[in-house]
N, C-alpha and C. Protein backbone atom coordinates (compact mmCIF):
# COMPACT_ATOMS: atom_id res chain seq x y z
N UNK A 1 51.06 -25.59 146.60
CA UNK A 1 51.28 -26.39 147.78
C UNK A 1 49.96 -27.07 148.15
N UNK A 2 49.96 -28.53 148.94
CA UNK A 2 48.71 -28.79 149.22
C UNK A 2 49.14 -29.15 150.40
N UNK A 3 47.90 -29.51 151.21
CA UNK A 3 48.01 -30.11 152.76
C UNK A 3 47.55 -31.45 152.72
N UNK A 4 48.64 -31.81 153.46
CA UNK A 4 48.06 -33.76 152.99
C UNK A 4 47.35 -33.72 154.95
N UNK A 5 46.62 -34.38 155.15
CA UNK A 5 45.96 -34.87 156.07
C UNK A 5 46.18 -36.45 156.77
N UNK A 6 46.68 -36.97 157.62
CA UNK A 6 46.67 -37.96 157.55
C UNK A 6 46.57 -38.59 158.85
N UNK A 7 46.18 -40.38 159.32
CA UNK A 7 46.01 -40.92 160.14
C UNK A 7 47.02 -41.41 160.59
N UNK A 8 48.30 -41.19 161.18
CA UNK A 8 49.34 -41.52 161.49
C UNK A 8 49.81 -42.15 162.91
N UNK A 9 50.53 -43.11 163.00
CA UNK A 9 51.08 -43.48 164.67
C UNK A 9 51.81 -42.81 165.33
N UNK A 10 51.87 -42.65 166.46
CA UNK A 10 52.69 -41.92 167.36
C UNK A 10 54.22 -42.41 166.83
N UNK A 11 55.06 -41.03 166.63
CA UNK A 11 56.21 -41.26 166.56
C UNK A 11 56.74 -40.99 164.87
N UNK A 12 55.63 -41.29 164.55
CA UNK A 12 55.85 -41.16 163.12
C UNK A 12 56.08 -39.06 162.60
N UNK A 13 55.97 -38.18 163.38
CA UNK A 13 55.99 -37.05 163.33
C UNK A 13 57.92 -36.81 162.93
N UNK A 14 58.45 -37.79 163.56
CA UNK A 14 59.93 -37.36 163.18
C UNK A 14 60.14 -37.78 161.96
N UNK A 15 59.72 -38.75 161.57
CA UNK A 15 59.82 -39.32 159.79
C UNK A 15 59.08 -38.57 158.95
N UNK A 16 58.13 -37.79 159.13
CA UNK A 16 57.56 -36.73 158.38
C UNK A 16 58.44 -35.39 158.24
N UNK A 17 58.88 -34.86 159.36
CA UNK A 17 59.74 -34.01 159.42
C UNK A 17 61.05 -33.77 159.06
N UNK A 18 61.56 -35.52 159.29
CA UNK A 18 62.49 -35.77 158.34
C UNK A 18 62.42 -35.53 156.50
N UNK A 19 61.50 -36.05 156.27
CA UNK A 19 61.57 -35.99 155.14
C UNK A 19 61.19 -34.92 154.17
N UNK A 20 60.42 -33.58 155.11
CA UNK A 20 60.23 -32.52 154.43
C UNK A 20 61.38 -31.51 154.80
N UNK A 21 62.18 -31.95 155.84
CA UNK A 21 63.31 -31.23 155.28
C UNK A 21 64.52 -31.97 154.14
N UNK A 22 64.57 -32.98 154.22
CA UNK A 22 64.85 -33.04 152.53
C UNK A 22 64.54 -32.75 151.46
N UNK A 23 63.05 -32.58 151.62
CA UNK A 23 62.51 -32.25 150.41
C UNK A 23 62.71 -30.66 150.00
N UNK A 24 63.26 -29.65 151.67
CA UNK A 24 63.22 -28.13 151.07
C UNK A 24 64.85 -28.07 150.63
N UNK A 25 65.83 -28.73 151.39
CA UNK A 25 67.18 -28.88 150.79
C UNK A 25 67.36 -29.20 149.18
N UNK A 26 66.49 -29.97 148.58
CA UNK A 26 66.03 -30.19 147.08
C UNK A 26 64.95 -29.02 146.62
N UNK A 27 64.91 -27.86 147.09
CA UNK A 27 64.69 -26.73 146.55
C UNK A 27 62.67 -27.38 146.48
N UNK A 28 61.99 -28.31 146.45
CA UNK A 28 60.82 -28.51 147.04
C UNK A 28 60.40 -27.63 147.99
N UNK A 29 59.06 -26.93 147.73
CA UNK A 29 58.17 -26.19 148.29
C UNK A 29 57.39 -27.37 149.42
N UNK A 30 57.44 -27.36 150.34
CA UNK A 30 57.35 -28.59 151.39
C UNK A 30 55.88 -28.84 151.36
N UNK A 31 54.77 -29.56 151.27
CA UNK A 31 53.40 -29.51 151.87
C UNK A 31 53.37 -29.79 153.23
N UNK A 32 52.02 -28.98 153.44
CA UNK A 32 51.35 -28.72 155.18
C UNK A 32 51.36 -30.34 155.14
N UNK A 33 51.54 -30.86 156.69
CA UNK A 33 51.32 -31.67 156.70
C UNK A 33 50.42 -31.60 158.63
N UNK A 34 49.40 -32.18 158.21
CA UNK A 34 48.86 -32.69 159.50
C UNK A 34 47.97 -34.13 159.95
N UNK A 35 48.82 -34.08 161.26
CA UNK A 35 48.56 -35.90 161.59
C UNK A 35 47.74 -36.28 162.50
N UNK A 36 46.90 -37.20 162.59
CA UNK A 36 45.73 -37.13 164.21
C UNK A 36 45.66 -38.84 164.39
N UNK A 37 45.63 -39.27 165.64
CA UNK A 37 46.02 -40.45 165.83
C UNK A 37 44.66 -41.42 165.36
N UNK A 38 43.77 -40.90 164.62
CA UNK A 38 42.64 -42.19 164.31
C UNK A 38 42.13 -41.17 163.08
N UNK A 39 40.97 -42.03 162.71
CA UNK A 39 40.18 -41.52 161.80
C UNK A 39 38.85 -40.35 162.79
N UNK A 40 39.07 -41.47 164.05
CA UNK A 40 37.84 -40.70 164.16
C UNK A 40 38.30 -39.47 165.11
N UNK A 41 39.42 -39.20 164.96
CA UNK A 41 39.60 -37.48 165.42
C UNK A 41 40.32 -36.66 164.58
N UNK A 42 39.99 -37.48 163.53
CA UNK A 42 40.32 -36.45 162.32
C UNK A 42 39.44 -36.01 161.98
N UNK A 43 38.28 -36.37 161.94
CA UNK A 43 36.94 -36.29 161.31
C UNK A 43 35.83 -35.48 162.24
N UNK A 44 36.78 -35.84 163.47
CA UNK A 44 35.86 -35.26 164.64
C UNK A 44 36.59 -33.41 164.09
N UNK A 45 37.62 -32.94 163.50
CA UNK A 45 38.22 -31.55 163.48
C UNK A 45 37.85 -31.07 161.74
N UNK A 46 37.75 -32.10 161.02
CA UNK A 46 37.50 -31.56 159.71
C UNK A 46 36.39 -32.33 159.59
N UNK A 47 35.10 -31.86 159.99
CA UNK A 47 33.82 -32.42 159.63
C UNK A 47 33.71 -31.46 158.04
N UNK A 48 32.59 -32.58 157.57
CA UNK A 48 32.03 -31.65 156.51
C UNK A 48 31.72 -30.43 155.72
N UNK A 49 31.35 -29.77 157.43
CA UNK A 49 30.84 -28.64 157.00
C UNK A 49 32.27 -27.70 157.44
N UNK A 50 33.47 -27.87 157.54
CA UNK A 50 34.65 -27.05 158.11
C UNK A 50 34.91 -27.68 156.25
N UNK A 51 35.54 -28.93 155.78
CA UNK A 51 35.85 -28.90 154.72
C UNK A 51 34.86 -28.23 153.45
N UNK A 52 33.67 -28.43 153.71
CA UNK A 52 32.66 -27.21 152.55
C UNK A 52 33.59 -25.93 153.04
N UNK A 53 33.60 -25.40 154.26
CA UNK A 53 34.10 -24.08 154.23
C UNK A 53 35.16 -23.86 153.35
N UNK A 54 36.51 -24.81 153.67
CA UNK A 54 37.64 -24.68 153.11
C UNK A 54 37.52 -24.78 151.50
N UNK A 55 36.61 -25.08 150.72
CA UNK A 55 36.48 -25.21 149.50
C UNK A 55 35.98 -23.71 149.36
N UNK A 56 34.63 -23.50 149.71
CA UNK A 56 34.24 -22.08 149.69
C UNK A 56 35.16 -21.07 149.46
N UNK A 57 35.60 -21.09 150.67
CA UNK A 57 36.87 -20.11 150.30
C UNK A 57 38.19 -19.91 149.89
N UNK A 58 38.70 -20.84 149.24
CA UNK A 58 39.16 -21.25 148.07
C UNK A 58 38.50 -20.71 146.97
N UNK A 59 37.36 -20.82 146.80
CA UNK A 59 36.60 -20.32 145.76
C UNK A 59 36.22 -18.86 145.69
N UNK A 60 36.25 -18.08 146.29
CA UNK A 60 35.69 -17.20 146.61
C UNK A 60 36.99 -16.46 146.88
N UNK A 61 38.19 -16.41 147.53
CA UNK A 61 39.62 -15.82 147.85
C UNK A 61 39.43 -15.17 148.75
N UNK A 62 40.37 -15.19 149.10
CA UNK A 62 40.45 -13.98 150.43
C UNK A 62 39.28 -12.86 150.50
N UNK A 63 38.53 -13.29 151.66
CA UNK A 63 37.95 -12.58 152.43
C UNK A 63 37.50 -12.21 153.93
N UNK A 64 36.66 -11.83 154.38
CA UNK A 64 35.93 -11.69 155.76
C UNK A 64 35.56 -12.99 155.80
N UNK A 65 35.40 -13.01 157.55
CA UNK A 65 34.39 -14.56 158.47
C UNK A 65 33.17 -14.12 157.72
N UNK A 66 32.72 -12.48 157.95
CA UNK A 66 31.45 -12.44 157.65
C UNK A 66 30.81 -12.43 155.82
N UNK A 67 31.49 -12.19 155.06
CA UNK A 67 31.31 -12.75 153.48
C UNK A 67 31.54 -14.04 153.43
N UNK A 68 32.52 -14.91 154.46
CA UNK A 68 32.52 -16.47 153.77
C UNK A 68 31.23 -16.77 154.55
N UNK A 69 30.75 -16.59 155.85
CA UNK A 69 29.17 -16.99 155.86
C UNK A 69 28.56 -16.81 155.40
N UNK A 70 28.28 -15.55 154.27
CA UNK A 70 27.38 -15.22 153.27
C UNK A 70 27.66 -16.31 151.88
N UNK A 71 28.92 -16.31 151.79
CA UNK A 71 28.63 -17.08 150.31
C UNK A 71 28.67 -18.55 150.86
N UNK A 72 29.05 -18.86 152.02
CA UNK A 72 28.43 -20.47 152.47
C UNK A 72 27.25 -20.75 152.17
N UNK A 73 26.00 -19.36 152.97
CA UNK A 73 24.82 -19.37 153.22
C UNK A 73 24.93 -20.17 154.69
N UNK A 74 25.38 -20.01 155.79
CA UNK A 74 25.70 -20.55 156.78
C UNK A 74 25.44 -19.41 157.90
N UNK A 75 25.17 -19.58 159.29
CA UNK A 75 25.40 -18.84 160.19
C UNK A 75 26.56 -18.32 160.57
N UNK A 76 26.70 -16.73 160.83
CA UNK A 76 27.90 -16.50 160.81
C UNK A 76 28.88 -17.39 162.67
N UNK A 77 27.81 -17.14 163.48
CA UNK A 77 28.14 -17.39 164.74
C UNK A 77 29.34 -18.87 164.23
N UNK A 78 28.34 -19.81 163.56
CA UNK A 78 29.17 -21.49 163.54
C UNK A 78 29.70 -21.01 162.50
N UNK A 79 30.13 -20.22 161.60
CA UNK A 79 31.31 -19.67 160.76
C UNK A 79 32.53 -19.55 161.32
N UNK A 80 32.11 -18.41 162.27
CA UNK A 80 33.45 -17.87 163.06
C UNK A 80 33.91 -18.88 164.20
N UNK A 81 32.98 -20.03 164.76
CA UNK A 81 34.29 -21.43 165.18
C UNK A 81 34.96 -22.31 164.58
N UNK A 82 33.98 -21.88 163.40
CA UNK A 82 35.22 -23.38 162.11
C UNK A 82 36.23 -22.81 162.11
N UNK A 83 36.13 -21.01 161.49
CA UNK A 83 37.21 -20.85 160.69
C UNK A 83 38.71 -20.84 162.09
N UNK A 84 37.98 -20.29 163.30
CA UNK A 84 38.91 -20.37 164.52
C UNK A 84 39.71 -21.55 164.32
N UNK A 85 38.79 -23.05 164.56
CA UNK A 85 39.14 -24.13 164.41
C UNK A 85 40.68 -24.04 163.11
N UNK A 86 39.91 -24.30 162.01
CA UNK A 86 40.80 -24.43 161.00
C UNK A 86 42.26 -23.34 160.80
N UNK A 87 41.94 -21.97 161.57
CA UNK A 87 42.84 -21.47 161.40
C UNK A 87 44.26 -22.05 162.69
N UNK A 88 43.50 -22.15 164.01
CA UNK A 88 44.36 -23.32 164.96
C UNK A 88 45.07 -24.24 164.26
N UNK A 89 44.41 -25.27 163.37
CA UNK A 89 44.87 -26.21 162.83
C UNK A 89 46.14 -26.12 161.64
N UNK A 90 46.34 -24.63 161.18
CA UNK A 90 47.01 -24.31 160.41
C UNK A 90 46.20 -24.34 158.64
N UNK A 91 44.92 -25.10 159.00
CA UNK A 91 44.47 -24.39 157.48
C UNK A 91 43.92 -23.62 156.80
N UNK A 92 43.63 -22.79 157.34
CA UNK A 92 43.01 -20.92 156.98
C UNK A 92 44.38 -20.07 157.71
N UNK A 93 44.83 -19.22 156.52
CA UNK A 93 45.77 -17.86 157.57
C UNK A 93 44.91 -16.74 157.48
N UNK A 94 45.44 -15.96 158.22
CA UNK A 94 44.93 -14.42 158.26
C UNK A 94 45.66 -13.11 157.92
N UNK A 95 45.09 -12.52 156.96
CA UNK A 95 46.36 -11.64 156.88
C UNK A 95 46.18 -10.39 158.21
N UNK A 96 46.98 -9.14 157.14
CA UNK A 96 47.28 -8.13 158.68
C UNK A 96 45.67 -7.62 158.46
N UNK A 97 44.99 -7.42 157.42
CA UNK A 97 43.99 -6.54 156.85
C UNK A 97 42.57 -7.46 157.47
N UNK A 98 43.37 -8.68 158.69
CA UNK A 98 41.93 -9.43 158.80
C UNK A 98 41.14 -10.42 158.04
N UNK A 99 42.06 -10.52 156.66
CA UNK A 99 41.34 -11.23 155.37
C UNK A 99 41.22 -13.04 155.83
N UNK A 100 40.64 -13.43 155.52
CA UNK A 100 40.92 -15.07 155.92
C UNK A 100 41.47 -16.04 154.46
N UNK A 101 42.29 -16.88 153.78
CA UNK A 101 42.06 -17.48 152.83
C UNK A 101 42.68 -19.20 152.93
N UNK A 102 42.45 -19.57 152.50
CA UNK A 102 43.39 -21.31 152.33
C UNK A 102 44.52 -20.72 151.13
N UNK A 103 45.62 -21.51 151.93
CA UNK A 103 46.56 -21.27 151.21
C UNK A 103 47.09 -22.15 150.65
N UNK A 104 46.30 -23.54 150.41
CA UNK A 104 46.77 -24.65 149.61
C UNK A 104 46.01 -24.66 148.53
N UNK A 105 46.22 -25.61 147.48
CA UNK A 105 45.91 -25.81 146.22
C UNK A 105 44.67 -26.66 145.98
N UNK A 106 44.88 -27.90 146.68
CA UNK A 106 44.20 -29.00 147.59
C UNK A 106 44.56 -29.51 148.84
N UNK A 107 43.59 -30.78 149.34
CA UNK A 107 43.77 -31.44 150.58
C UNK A 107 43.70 -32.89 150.15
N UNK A 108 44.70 -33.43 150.64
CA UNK A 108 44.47 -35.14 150.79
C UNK A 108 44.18 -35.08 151.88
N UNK A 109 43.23 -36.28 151.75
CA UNK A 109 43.01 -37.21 153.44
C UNK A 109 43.30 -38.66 153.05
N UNK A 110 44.85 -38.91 154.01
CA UNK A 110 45.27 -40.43 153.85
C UNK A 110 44.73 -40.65 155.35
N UNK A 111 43.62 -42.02 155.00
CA UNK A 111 43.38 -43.12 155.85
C UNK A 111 43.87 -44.56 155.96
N UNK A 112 44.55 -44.70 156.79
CA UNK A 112 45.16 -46.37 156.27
C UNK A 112 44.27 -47.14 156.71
N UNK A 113 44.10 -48.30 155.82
CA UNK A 113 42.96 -49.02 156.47
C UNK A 113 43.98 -50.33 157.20
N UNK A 114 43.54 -51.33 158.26
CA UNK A 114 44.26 -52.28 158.57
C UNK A 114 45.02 -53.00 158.12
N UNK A 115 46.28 -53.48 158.38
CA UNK A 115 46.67 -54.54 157.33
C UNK A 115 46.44 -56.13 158.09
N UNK A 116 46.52 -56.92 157.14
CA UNK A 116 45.74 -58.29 157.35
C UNK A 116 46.72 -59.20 157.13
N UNK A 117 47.15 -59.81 158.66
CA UNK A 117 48.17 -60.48 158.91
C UNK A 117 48.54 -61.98 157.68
C-alpha cells in the first residue's frame, strides 16, 4: 500500500472517497490518502525532517520514538513531536507493544501546478 499525498480543492474529499470505495469493491487494497488545501500546508506538516523520519523508519522497522532518534541521530525531544505529528496525520501507527512503524510501501506528493487559461 502507499500513501499518496496531495494538494486538493475543497470538496474534492467526496470524489476521493468515492473512488476508493470502488476500488475495495474490486477487491483493491485502497491507498492512504491525504489532502491539504495548498502546497504550503502541506509542507508546513511534512517538512523534511518528518519525511527523513518516515524513511528512517521504514528502514529500520518497527521500533521505539527513542531508537528511531538514535538511528536518525536526531533529538529525541523533536523526535517525539514529529512522530506525534505523523502519527495524527495517519502516517506512523502504533502497535499495542508501543512499537512505532510506517505502514506504507511509499509516499507520493501530488502538487498541481496552475493551469494556463
Amino acid at each position: 500500500m502507499k500513501a499518496i499525498i496531495e494538494v486538493a480543492r475543497k470538496g474534492s474529499i467526496f470524489r476521493t472517497a468515492a473512488q476508493q470505495l470502488a476500488n475495495a469493491r474490486q477487491g483493491q487494497t485502497p491507498d492512504f490518502r491525504l489532502s491539504f488545501e495548498s502546497a504550503r500546508s502541506l509542507f508546513a506538516e511534512l517538512t523534511p525532517a518528518r519525511l527523513d523520519l518516515l524513511d528512517t523508519l521504514r528502514r529500520v522497522g518497527p521500533c521505539s520514538v527513542y531508537a528511531l532518534a538514535k538511528a536518525a541521530e536526531r533529538n529525541y525531544s523533536n523526535v517525539h513531536t514529529d512522530v506525534s505529528r505523523l502519527e495524527e496525520l495517519g502516517m506512523i501507527e502504533r502497535s499495542e507493544a508501543d512499537a512505532i512503524s510506517v505502514p506504507f510501501e511509499s509516499v507520493e506528493i501530488l502538487v498541481p501546478l496552475a493551469q494556463v487559461a
